[in-house]
Protein backbone atom coordinates (compact mmCIF):
# COMPACT_ATOMS: atom_id res chain seq x y z
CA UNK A 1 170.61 86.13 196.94
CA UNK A 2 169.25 89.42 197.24
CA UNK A 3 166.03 90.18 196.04
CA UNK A 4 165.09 92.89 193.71
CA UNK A 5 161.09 92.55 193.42
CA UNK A 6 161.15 94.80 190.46
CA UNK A 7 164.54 93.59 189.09
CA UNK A 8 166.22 96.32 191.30
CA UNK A 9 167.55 95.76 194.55
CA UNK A 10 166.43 98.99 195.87
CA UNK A 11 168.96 101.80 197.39
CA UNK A 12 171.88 100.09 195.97
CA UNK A 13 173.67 99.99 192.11
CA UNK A 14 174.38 96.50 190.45
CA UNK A 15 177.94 98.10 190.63
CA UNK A 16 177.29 97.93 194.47
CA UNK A 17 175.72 94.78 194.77
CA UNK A 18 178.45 92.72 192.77
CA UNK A 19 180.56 94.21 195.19
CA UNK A 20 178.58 92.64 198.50
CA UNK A 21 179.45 88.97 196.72
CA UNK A 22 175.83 88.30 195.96
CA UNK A 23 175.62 85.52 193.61
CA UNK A 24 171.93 85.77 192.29
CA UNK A 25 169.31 88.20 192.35
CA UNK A 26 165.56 87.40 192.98
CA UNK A 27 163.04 88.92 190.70
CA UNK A 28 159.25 88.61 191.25
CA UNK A 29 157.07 87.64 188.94
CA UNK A 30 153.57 88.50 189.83
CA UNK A 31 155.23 92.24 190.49
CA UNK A 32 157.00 92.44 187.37
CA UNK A 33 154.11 90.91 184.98
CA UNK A 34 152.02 93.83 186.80
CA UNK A 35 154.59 96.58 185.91
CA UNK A 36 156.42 97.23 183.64
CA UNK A 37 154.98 93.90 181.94
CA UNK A 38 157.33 90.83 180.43
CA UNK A 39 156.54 92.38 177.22
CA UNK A 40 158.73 95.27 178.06
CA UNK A 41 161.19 93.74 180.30
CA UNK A 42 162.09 90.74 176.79
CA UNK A 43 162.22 94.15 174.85
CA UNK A 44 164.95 95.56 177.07
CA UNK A 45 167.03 92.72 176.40
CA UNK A 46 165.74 90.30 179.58
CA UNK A 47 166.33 90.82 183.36
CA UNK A 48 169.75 90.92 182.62
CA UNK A 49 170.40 93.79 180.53
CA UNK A 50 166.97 95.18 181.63
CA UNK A 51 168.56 95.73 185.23
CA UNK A 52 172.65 95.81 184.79
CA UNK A 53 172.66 92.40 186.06
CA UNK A 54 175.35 89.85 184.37
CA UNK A 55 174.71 87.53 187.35
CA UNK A 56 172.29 84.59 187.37
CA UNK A 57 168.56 85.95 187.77
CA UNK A 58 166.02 83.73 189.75
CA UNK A 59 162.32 84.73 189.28
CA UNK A 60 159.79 83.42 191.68
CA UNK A 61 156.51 82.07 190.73
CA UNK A 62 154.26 84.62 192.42
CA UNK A 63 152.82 81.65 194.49
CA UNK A 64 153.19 84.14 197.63
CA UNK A 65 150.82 86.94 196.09
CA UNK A 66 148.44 84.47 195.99
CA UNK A 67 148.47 84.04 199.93
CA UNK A 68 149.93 87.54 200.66
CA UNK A 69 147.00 88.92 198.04
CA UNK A 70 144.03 86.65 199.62
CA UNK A 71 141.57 89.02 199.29
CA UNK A 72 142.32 90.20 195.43
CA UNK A 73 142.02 86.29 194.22
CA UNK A 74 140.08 83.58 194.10
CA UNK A 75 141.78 79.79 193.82
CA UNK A 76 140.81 76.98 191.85
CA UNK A 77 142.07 73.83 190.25
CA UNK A 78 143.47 75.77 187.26
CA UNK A 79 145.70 78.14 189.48
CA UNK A 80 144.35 81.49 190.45
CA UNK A 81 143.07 84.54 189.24
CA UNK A 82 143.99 87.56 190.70
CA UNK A 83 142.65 91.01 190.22
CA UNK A 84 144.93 93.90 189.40
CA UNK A 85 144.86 96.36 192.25
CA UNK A 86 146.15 99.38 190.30
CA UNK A 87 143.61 98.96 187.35
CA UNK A 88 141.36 96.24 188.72
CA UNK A 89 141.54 94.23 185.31
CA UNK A 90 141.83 90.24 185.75
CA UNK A 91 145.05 87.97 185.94
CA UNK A 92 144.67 84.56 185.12
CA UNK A 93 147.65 82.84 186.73
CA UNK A 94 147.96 79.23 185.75
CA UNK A 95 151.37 77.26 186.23
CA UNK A 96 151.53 77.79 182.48
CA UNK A 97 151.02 81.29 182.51
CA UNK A 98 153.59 81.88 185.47
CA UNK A 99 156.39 79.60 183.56
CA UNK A 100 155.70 81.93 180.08
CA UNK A 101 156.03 84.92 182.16
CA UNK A 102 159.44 83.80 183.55
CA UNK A 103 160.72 82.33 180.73
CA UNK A 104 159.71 86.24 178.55
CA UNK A 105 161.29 87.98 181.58
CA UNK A 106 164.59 85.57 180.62
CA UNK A 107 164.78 83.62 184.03
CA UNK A 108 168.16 81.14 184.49
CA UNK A 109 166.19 79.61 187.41
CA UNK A 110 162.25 79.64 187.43
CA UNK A 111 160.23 78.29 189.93
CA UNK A 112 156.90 76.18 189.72
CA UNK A 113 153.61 78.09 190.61
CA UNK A 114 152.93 77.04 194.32
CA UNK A 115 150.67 77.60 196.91
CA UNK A 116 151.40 78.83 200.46
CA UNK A 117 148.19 78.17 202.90
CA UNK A 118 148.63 80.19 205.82
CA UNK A 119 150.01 79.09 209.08
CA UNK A 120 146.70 78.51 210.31
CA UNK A 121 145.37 76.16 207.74
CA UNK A 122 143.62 72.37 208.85
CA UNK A 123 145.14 69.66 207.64
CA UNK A 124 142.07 69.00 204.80
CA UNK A 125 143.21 72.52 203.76
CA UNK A 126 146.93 71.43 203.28
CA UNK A 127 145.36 68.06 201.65
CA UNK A 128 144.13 69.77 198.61
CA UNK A 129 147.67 70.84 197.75
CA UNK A 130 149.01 66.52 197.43
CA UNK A 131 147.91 65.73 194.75
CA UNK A 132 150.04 68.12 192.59
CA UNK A 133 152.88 67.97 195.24
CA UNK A 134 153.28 64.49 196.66
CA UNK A 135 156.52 64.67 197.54
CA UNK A 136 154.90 66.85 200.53
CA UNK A 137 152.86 63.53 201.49
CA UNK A 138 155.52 62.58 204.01
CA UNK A 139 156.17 66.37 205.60
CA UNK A 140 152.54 66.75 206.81
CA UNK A 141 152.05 63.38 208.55
């Protein structure tokens, strides 16, 4: 499952890539919702047409901007809100708002808005995370 952040895998045609055997491509969310926009991507027909791509498209939830972006957000019990660092206008990313943007980009497999605390986080750090995810409970004891 290659991934092709802005539903290209760069350096390389879909003709090309269907011929490595991949079986899904990896879109990101957060990236794409930036630029072009879902508006534009669901006018081009979905990831799919919008990138060649007759294979099954997974988009991420853009959970890993909001660790990889730390110092462009600011986290709360809502979800996060980010701000744009090409125009410096403000995303409000809620697990609502990441599942609408998937579902307009035309996702097959979308994945939940998560959270990934950085290596170094303490375990009360990691404990605000449970209660939405307590299926975790067990992994961190």
């Amino acid at each position: 499952m290659p991934v092709g952040t802005l539903a290209t895998v760069k350096g390389i045609s879909t003709e090309q890539l269907a011929r490595t055997g991949a079986q899904m491509v990896l879109s990101n969310t957060y990236h794409l919702h930036l630029q072009p926009g879902e508006e534009i991507v669901a006018a081009g027909g979905g990831l799919h047409q919008f990138m060649g791509w007759d294979g099954p498209m997974l988009t991420d939830s853009g959970g890993f901007q909001v660790f990889s972006l730390g110092d462009l957000n600011k986290i709360d019990d809502r979800g996060v809100v980010f701000r744009n660092p090409r125009d410096g206008r403000i995303i409000d990313m809620t697990p609502e708002h990441a599942t609408q943007i998937q579902m307009a980009l035309g996702a097959d497999v979308a994945m939940a808005f998560d959270q990934c605390p950085p290596l170094s986080s303490d375990r009360k750090r990691c404990d605000r995370c449970l209660p939405a995810h307590p299926c975790l409970v067990g992994a961190l004891r």
